[in-house]
PDB file of N, CA and C in Angstrom:
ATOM      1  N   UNK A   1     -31.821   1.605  18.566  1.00  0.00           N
ATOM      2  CA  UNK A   1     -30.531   2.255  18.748  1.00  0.00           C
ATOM      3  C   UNK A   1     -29.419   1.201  18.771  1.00  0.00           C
ATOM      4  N   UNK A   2     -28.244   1.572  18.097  1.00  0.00           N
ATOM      5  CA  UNK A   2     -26.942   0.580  18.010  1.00  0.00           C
ATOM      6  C   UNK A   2     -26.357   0.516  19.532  1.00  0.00           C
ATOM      7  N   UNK A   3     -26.196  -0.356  19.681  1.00  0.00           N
ATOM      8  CA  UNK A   3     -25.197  -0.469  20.954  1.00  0.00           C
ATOM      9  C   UNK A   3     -24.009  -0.099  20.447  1.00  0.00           C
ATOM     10  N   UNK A   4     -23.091   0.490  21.464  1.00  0.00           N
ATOM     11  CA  UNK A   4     -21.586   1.227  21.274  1.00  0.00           C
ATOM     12  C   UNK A   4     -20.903  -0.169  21.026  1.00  0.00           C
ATOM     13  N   UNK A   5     -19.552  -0.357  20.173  1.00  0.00           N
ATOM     14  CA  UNK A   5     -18.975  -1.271  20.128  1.00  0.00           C
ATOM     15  C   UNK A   5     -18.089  -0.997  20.463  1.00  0.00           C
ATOM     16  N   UNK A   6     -17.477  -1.811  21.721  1.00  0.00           N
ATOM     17  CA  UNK A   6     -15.812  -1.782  22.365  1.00  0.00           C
ATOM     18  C   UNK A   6     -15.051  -2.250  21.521  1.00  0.00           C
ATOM     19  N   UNK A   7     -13.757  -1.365  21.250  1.00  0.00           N
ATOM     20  CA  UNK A   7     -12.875  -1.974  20.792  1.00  0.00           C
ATOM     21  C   UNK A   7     -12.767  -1.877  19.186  1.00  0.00           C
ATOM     22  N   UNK A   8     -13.714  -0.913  18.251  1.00  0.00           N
ATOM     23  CA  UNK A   8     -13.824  -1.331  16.817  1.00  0.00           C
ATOM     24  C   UNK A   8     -13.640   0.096  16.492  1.00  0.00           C
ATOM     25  N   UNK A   9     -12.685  -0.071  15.378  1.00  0.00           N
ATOM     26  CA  UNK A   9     -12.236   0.969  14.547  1.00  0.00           C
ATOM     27  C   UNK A   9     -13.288   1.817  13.529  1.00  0.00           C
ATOM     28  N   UNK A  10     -13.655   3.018  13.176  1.00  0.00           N
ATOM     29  CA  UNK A  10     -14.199   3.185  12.359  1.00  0.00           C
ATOM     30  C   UNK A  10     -14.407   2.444  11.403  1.00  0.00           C
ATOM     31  N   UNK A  11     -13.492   2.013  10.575  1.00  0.00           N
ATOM     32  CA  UNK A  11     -13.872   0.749   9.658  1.00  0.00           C
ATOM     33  C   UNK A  11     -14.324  -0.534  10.083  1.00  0.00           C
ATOM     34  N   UNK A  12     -14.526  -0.719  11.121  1.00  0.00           N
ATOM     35  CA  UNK A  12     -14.840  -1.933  11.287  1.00  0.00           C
ATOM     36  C   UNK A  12     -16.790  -1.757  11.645  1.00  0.00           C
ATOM     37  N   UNK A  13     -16.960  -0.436  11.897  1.00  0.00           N
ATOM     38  CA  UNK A  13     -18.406  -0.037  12.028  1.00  0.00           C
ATOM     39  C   UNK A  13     -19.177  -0.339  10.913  1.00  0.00           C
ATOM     40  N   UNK A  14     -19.116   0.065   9.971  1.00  0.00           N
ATOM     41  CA  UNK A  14     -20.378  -0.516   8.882  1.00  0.00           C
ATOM     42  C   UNK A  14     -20.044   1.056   8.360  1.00  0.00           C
ATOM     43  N   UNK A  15     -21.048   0.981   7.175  1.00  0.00           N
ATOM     44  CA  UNK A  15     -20.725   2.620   5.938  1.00  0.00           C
ATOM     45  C   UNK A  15     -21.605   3.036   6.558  1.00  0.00           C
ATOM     46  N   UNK A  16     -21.378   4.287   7.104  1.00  0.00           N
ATOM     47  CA  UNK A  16     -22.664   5.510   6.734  1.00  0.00           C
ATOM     48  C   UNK A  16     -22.033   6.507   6.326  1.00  0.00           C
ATOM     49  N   UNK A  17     -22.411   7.353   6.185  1.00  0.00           N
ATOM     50  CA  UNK A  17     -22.153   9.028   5.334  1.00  0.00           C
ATOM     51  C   UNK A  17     -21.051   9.411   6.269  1.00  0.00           C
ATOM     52  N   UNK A  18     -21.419   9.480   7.535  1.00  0.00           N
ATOM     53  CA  UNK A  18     -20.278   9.739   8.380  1.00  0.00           C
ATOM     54  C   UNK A  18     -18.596   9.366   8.285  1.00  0.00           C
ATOM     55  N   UNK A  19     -18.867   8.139   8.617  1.00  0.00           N
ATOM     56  CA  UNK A  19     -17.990   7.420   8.537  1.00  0.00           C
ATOM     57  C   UNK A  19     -16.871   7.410   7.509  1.00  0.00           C
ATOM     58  N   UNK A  20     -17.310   6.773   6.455  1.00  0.00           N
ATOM     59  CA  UNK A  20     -17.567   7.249   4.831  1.00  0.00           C
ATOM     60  C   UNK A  20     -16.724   8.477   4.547  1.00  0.00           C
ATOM     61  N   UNK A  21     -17.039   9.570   4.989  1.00  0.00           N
ATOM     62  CA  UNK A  21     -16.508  10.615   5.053  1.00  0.00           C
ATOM     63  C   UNK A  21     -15.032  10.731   5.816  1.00  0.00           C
ATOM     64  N   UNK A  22     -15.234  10.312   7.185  1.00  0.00           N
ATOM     65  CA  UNK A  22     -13.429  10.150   7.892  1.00  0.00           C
ATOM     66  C   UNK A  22     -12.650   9.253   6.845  1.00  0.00           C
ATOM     67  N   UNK A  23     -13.333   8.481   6.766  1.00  0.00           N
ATOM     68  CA  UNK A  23     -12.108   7.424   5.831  1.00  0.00           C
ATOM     69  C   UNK A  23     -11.681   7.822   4.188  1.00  0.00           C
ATOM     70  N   UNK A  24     -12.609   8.734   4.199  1.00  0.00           N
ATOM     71  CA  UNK A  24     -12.224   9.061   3.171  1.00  0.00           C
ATOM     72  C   UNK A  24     -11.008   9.869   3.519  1.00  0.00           C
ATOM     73  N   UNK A  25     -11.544  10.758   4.355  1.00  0.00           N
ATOM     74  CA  UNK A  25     -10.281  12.252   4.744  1.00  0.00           C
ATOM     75  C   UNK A  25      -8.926  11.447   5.468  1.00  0.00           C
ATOM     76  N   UNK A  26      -8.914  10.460   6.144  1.00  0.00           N
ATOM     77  CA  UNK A  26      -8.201   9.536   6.613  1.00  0.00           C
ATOM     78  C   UNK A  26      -7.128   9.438   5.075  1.00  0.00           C
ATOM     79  N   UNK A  27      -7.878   8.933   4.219  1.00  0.00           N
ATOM     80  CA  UNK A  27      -6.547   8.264   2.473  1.00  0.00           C
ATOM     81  C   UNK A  27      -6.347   9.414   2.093  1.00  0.00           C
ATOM     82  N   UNK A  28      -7.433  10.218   2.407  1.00  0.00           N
ATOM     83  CA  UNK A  28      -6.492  11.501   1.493  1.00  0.00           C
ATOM     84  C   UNK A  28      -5.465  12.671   2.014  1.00  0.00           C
ATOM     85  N   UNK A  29      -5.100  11.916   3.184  1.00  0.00           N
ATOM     86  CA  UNK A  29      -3.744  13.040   4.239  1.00  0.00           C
ATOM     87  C   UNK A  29      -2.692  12.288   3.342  1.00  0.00           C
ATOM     88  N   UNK A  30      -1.566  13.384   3.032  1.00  0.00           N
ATOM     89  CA  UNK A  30      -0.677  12.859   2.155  1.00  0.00           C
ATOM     90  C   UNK A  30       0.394  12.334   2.260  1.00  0.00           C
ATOM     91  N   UNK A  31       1.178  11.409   2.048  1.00  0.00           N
ATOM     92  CA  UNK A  31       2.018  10.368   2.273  1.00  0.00           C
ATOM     93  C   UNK A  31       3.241  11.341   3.411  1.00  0.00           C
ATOM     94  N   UNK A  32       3.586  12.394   3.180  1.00  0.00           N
ATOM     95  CA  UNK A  32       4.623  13.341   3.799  1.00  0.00           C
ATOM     96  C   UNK A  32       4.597  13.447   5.365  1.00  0.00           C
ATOM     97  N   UNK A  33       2.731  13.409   5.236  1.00  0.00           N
ATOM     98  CA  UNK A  33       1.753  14.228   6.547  1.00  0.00           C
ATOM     99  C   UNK A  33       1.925  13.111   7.737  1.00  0.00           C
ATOM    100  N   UNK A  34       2.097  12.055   6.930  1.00  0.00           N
ATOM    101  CA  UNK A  34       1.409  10.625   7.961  1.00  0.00           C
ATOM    102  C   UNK A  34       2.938   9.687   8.237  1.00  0.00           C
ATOM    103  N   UNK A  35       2.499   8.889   9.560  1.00  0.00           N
ATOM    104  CA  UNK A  35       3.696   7.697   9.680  1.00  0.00           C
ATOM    105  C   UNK A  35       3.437   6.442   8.757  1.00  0.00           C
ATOM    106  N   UNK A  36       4.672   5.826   8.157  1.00  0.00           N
ATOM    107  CA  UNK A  36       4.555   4.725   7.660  1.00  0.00           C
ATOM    108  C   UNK A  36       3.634   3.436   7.643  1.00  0.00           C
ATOM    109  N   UNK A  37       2.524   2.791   6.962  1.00  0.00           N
ATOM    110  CA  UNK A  37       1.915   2.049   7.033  1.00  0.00           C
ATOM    111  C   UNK A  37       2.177   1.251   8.502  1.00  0.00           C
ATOM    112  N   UNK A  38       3.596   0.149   8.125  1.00  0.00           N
ATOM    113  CA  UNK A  38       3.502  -0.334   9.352  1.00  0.00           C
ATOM    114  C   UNK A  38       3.379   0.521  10.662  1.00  0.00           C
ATOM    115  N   UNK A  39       3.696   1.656  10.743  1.00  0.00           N
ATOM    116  CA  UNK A  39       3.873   1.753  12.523  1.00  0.00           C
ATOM    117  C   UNK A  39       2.160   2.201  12.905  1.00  0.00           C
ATOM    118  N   UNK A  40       1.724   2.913  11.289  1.00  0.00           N
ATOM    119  CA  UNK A  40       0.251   2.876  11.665  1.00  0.00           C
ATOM    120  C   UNK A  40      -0.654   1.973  12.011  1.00  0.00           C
ATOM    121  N   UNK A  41      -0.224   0.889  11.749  1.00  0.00           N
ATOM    122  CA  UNK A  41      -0.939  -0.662  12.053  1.00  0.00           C
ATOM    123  C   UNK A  41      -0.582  -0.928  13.058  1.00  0.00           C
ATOM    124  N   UNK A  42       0.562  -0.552  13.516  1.00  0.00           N
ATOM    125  CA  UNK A  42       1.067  -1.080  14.930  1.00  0.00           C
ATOM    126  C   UNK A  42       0.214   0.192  16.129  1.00  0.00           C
ATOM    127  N   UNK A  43       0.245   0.753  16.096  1.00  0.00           N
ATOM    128  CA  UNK A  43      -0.344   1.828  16.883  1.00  0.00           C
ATOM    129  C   UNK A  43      -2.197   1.381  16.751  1.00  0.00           C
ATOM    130  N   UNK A  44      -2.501   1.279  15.392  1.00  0.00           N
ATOM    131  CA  UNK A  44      -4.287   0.611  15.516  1.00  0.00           C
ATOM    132  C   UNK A  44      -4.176  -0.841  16.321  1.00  0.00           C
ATOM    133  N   UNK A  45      -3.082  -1.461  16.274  1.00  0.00           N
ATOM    134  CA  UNK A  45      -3.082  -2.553  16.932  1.00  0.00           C
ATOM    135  C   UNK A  45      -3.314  -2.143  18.273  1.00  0.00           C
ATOM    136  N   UNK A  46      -2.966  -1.182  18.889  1.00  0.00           N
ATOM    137  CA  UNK A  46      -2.649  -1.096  20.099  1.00  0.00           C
ATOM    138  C   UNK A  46      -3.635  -0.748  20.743  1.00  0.00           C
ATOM    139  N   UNK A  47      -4.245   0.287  19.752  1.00  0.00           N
ATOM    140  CA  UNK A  47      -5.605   1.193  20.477  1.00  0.00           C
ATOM    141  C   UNK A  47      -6.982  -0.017  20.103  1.00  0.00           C
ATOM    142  N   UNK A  48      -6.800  -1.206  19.531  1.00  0.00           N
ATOM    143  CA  UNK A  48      -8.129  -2.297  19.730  1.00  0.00           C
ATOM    144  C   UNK A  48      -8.329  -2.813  20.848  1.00  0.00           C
ATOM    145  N   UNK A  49      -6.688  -2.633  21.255  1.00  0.00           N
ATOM    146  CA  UNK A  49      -6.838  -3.354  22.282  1.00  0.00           C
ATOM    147  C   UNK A  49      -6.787  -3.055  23.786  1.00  0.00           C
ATOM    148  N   UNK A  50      -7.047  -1.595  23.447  1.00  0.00           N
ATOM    149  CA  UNK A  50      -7.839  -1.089  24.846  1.00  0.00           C
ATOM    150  C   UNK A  50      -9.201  -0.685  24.845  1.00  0.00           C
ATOM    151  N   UNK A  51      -9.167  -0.788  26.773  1.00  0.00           N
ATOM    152  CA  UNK A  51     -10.520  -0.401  27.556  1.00  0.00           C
ATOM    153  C   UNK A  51     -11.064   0.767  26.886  1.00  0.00           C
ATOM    154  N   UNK A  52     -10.434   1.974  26.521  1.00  0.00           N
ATOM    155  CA  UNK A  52     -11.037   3.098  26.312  1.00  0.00           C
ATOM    156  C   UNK A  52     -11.232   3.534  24.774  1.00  0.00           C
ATOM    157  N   UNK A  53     -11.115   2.283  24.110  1.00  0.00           N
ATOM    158  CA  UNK A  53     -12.066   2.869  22.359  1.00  0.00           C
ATOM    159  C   UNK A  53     -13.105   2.283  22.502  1.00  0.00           C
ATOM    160  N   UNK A  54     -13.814   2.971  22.117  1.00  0.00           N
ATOM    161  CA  UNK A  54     -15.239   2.936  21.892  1.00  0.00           C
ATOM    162  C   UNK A  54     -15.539   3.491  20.381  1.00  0.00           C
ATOM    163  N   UNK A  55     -16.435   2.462  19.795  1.00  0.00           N
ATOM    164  CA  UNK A  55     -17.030   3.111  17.969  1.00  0.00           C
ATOM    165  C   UNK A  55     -15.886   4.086  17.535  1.00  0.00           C
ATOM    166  N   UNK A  56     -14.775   3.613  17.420  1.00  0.00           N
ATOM    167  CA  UNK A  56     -13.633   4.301  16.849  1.00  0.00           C
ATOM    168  C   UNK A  56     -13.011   5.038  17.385  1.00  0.00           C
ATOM    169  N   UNK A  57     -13.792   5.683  18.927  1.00  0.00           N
ATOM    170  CA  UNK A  57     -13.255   6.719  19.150  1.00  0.00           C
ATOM    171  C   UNK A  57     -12.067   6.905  20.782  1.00  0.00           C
ATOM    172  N   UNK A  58     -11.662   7.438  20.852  1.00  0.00           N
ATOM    173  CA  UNK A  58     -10.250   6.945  22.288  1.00  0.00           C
ATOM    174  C   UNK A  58     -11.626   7.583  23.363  1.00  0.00           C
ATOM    175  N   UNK A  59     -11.715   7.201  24.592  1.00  0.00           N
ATOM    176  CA  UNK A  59     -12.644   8.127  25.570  1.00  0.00           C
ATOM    177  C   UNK A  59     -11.406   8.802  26.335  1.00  0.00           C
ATOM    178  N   UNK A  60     -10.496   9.060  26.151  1.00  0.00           N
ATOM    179  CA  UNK A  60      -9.246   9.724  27.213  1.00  0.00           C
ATOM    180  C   UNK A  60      -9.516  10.758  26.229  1.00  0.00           C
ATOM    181  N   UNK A  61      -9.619  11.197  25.278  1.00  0.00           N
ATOM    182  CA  UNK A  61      -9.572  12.398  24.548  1.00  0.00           C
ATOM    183  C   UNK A  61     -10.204  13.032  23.823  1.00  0.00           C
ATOM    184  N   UNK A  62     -11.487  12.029  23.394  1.00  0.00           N
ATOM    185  CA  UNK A  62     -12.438  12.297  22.162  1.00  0.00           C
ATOM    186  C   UNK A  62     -12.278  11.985  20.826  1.00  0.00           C
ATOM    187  N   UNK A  63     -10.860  11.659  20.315  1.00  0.00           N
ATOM    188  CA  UNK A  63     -10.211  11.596  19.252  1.00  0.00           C
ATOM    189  C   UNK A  63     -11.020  10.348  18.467  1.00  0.00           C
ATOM    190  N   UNK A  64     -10.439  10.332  16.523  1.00  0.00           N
ATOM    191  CA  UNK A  64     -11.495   9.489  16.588  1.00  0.00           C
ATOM    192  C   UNK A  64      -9.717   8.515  16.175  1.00  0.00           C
ATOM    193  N   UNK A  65      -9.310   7.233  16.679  1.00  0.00           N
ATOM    194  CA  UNK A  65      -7.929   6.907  16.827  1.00  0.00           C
ATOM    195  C   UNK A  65      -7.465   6.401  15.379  1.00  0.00           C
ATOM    196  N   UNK A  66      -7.925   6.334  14.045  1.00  0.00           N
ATOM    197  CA  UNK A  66      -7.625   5.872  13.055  1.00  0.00           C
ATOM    198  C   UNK A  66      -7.024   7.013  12.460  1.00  0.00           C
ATOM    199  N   UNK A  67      -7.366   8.372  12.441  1.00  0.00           N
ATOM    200  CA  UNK A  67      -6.851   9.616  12.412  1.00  0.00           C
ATOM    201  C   UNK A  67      -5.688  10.002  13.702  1.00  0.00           C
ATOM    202  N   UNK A  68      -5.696  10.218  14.565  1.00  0.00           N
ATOM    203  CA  UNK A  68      -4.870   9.990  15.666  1.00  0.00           C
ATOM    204  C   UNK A  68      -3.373   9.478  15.398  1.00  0.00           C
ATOM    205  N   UNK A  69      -3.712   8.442  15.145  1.00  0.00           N
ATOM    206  CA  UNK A  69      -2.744   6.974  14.940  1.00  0.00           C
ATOM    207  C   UNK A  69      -1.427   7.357  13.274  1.00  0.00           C
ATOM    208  N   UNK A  70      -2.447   7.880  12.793  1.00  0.00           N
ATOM    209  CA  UNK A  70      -1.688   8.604  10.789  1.00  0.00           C
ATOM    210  C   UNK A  70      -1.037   9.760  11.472  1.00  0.00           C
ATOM    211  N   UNK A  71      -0.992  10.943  12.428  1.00  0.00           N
ATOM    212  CA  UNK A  71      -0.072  11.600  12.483  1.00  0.00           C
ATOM    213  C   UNK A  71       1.372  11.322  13.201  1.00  0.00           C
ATOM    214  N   UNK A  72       2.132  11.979  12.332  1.00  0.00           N
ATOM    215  CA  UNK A  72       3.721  11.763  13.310  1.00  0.00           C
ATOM    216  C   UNK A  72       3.560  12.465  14.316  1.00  0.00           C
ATOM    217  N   UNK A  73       3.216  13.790  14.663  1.00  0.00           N
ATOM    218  CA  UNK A  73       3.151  14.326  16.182  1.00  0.00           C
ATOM    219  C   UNK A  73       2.677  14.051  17.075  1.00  0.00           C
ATOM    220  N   UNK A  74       1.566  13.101  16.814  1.00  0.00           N
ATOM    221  CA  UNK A  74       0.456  12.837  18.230  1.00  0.00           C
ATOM    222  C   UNK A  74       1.003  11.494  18.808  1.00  0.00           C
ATOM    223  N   UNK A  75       0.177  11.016  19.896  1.00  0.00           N
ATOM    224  CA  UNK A  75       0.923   9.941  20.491  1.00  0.00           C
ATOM    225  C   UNK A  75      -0.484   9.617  21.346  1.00  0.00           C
ATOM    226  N   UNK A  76      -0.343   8.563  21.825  1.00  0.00           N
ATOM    227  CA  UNK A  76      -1.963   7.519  22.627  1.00  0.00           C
ATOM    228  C   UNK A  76      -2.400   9.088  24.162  1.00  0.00           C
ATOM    229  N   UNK A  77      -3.241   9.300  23.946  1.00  0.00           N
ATOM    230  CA  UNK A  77      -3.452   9.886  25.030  1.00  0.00           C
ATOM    231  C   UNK A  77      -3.903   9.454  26.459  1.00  0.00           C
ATOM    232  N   UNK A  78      -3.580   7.900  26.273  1.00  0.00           N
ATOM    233  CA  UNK A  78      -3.809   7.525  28.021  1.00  0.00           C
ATOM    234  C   UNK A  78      -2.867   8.082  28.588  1.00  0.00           C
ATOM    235  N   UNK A  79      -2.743   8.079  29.983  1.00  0.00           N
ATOM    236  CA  UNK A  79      -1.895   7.871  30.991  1.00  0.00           C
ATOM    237  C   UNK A  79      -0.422   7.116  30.876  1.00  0.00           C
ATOM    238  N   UNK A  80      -0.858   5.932  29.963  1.00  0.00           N
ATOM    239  CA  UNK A  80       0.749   4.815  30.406  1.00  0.00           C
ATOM    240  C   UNK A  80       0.964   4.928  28.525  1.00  0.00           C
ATOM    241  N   UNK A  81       0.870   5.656  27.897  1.00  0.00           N
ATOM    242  CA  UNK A  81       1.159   6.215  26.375  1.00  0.00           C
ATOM    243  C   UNK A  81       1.297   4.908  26.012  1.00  0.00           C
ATOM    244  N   UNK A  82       0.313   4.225  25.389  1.00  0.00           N
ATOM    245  CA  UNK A  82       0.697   3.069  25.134  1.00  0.00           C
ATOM    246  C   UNK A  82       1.252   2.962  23.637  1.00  0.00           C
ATOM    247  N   UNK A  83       1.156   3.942  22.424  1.00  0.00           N
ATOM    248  CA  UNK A  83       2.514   4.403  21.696  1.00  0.00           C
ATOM    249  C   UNK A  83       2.536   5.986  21.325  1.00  0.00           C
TER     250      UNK A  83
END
């Protein structure tokens, strides 16, 4: 069994079918749907670098944060909104 990895983005996990699959659905939300490259990088920046991702995913919400992070409406679901 894999040990959980703190701190790593779906892409940073390795390919499986799964995965594979979010990232795919991840490129194909359409430029209209999503925030600008940079602030999306700035927001994945943010969520590496917390306590509560785990194998891609936020534990405050279940979310998986690479999806999360591409919409304009949503926002960090900790406590201290970290964006």
């Amino acid at each position: 069994m894999q040990k959980p990895c703190k701190k790593c983005l779906l892409a940073e996990l390795g390919e499986t079918d799964y995965t594979k699959s979010l990232l795919e659905y991840i490129a194909a939300v359409p430029p209209d749907q999503r925030v600008g490259e940079e602030l999306y990088q700035t927001r994945l920046s943010l969520c590496r670098k917390c306590d509560e991702l785990q194998n891609g995913m936020c534990l405050q919400c279940g979310c998986y944060v690479e999806l999360r992070a591409l919409k304009p409406s949503q926002s960090c679901a900790s406590a201290e909104k970290k964006w």
